[in-house]
Protein backbone atom coordinates (compact mmCIF):
# COMPACT_ATOMS: atom_id res chain seq x y z
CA UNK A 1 -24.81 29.78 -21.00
CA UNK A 2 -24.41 26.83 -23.37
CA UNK A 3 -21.88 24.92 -21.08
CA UNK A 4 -24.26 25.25 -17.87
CA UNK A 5 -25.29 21.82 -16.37
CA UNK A 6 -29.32 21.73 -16.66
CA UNK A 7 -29.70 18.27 -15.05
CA UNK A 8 -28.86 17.09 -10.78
CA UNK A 9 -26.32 13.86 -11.49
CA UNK A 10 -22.57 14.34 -11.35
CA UNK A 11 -20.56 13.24 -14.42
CA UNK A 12 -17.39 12.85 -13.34
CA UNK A 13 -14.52 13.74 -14.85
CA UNK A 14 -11.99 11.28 -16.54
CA UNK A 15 -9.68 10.00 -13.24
CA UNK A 16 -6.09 8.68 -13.52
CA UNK A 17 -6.72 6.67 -9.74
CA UNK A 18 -9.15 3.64 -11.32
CA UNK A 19 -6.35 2.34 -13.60
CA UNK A 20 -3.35 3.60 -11.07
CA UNK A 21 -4.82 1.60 -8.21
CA UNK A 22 -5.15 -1.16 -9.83
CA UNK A 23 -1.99 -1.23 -11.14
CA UNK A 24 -0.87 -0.97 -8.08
CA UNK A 25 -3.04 -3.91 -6.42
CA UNK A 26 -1.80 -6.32 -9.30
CA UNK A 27 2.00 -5.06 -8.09
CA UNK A 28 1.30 -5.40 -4.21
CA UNK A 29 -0.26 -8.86 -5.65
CA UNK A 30 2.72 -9.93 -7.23
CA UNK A 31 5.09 -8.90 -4.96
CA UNK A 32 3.37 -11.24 -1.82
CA UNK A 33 3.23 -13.80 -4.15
CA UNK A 34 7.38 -13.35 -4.75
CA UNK A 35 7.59 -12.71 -1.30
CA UNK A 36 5.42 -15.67 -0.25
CA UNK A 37 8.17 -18.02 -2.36
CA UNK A 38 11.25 -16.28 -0.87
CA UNK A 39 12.24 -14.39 -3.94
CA UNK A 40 15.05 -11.89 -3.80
CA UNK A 41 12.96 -9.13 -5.06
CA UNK A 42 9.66 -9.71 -3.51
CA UNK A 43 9.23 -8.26 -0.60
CA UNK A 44 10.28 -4.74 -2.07
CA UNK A 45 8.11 -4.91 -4.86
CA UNK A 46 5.06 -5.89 -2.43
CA UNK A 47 5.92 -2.58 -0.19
CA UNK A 48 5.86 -0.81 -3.29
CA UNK A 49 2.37 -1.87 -4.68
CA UNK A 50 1.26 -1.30 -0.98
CA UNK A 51 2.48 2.42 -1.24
CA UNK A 52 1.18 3.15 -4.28
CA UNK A 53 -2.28 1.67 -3.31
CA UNK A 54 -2.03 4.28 0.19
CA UNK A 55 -1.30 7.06 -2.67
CA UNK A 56 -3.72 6.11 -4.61
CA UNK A 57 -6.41 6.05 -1.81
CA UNK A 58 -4.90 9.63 -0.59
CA UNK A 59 -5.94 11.30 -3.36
CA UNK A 60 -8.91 9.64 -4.50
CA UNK A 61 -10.36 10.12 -1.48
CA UNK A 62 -9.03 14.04 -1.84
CA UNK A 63 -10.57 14.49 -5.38
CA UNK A 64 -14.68 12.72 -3.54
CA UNK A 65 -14.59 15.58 -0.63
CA UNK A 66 -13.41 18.49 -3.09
CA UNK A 67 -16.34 17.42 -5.43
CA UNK A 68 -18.29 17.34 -2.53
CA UNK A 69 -17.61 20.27 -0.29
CA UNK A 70 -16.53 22.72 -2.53
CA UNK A 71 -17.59 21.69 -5.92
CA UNK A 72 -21.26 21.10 -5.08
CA UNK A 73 -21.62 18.12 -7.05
CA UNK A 74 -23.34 15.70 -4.25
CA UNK A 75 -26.88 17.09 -4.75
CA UNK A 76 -29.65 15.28 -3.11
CA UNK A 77 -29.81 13.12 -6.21
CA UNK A 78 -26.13 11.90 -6.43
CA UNK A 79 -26.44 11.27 -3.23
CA UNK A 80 -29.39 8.76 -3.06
CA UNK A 81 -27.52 6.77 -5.79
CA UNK A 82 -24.70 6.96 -3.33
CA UNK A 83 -26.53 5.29 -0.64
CA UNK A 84 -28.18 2.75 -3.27
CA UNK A 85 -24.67 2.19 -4.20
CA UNK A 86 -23.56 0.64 -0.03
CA UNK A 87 -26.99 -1.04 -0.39
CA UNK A 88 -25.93 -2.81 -3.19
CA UNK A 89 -22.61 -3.34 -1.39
CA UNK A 90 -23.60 -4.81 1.76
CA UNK A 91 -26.23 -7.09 -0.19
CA UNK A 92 -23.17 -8.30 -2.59
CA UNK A 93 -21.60 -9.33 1.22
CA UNK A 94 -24.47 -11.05 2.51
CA UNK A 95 -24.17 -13.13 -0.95
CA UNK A 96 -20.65 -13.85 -0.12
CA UNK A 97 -20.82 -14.64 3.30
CA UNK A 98 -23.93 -17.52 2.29
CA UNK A 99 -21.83 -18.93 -0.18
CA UNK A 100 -19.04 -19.13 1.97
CA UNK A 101 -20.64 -20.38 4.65
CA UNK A 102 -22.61 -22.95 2.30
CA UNK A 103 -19.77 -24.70 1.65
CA UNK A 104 -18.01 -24.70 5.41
CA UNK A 105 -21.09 -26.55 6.28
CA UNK A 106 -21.18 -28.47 2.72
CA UNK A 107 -17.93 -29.64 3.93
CA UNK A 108 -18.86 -30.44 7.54
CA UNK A 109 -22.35 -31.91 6.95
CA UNK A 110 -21.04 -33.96 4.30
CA UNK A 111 -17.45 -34.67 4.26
CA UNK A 112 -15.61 -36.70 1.75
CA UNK A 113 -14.67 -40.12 2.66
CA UNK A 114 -16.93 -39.54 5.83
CA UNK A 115 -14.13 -37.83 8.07
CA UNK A 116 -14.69 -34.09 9.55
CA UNK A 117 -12.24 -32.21 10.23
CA UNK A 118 -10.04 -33.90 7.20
CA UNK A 119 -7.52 -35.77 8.19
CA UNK A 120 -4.08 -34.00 8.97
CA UNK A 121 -6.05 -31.15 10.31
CA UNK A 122 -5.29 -30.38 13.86
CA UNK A 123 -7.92 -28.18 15.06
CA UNK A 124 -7.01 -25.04 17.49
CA UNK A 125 -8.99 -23.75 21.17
CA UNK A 126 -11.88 -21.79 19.75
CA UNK A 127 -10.72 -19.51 22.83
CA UNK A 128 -7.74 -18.64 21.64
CA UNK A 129 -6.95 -16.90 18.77
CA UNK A 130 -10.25 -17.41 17.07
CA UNK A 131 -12.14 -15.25 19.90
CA UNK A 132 -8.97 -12.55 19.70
CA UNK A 133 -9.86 -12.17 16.11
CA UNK A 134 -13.84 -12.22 17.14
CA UNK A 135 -13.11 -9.19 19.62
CA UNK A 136 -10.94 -7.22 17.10
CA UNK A 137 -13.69 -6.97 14.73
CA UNK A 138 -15.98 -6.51 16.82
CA UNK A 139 -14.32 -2.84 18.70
CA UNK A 140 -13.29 -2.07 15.31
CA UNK A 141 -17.04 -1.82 13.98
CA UNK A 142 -17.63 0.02 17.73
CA UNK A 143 -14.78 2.13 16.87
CA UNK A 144 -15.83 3.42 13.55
CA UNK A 145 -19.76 3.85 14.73
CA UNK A 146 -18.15 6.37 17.24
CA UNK A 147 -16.12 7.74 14.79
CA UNK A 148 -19.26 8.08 12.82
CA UNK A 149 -21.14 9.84 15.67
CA UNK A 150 -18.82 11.99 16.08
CA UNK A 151 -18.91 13.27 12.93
CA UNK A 152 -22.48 14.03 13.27
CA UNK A 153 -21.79 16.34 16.59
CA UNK A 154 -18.81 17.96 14.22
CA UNK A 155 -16.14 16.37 17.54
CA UNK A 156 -13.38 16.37 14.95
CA UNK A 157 -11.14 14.87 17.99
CA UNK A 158 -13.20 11.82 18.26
CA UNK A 159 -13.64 11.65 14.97
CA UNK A 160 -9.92 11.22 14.48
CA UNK A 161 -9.57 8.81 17.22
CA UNK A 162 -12.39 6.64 16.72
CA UNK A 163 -11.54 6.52 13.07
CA UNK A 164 -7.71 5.80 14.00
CA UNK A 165 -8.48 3.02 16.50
CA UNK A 166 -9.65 0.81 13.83
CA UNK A 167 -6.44 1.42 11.71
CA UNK A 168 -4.22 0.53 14.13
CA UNK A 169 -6.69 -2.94 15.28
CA UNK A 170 -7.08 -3.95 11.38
CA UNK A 171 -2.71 -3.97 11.86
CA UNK A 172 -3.24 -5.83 15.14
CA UNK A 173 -5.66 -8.53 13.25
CA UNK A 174 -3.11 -8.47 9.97
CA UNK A 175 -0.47 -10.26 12.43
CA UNK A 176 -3.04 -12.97 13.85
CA UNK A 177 -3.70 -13.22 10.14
CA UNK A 178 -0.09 -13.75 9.82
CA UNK A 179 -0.15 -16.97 12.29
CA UNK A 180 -2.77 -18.70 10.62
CA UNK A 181 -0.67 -18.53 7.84
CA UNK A 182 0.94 -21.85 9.13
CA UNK A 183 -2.40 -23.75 8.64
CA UNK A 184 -1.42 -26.70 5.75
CA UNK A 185 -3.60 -25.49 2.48
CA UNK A 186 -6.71 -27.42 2.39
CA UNK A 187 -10.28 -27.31 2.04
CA UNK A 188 -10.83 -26.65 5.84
CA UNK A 189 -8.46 -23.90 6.25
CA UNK A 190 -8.97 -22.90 2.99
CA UNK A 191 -12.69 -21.65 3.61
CA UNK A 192 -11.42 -19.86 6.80
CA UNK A 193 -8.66 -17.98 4.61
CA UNK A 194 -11.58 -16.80 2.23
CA UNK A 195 -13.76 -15.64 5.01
CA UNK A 196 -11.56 -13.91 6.78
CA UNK A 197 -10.78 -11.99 3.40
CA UNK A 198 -14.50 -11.05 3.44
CA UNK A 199 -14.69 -9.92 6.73
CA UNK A 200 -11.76 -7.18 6.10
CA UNK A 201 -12.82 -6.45 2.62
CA UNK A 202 -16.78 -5.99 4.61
CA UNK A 203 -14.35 -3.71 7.32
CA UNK A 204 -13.03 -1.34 5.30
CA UNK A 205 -15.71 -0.99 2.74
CA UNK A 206 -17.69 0.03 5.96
CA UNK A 207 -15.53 3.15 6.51
């Protein structure tokens, strides 16, 4: 047959969800911004974008496991680019986090006008909330390695739990995330904000 497929890679058919999704990230963006400055209309257009980016990952996510359990197109091949693919990912975070951390200590080792932490900056019990957020990441990684395991032994129950677990912890760490909201913009908190974006973009690319 002319139209059969005489090599292993997948070429995948043209997908509305790339341009949809990130449609609907520069809409949840906007919105929090609106929100963030108390306009009228923020906050709705915010939940929107956030709806739309849950669709979006619904059925994205639907179309990878029919093209891989019923469509047969992650052969052995596909699927070592796959894994090359979350090698390349987790390198791109260890990048991230050195930079990052680079210029926390930048800042700390060197400080301008000699002073560390900058003035104004009113530094919190490294006990308190920091170690809360410290322990949340940590059982959610534990949570989604069980989740993993499970998987393995085809427990579909543990599966669902351990994957679930971390859901409802990544909400949990969303409202600490909230209270360090208060923190007055500056290099110092600034840094924190940023690496604490990395740590939940590192979180979820992990499941």
């Amino acid at each position: 047959m002319s139209g059969e497929q005489k090599h292993p890679y997948h070429l995948v058919e043209p997908s509305p969800w790339p341009a949809l999704g990130a449609m609907a990230a520069l809409t949840m963006a906007i919105g929090g911004v609106l929100f963030m400055h108390e306009h009228a209309y923020g906050v709705y257009a915010m939940l929107f974008g956030l709806f739309m980016v849950i669709v979006t990952m619904f059925y994205w996510w639907r179309d990878v496991v029919r093209e891989a359990e019923y469509q047969g197109h992650h052969t052995p091949i596909v699927q070592i680019g796959m894994r090359y693919g979350m090698m390349l990912f987790i390198t791109s975070e260890v990048m991230f986090f050195v930079a990052f951390f680079w210029a926390f200590f930048d800042r700390a080792l060197f400080p301008v006008g000699g002073i560390w932490p900058p003035e104004g900056i009113h530094t919190f019990d490294p006990l308190d909330l920091p170690l809360i957020n410290t322990m949340i990441l940590l059982l959610s990684g534990c949570s989604v390695t069980w989740a993993h395991h499970a998987l393995l032994h085809d427990n579909r129950r543990d599966f669902m739990t351990g994957l679930l677990s971390p859901l409802a912890l990544g909400l949990y760490l969303r409202r600490c995330r909230l209270m360090n909201i208060t923190m007055r913009i500056s290099p110092l908190p600034m840094v924190f904000i940023l690496l604490f974006s990395l740590w939940r973009r590192a979180f979820m690319g992990s499941m």
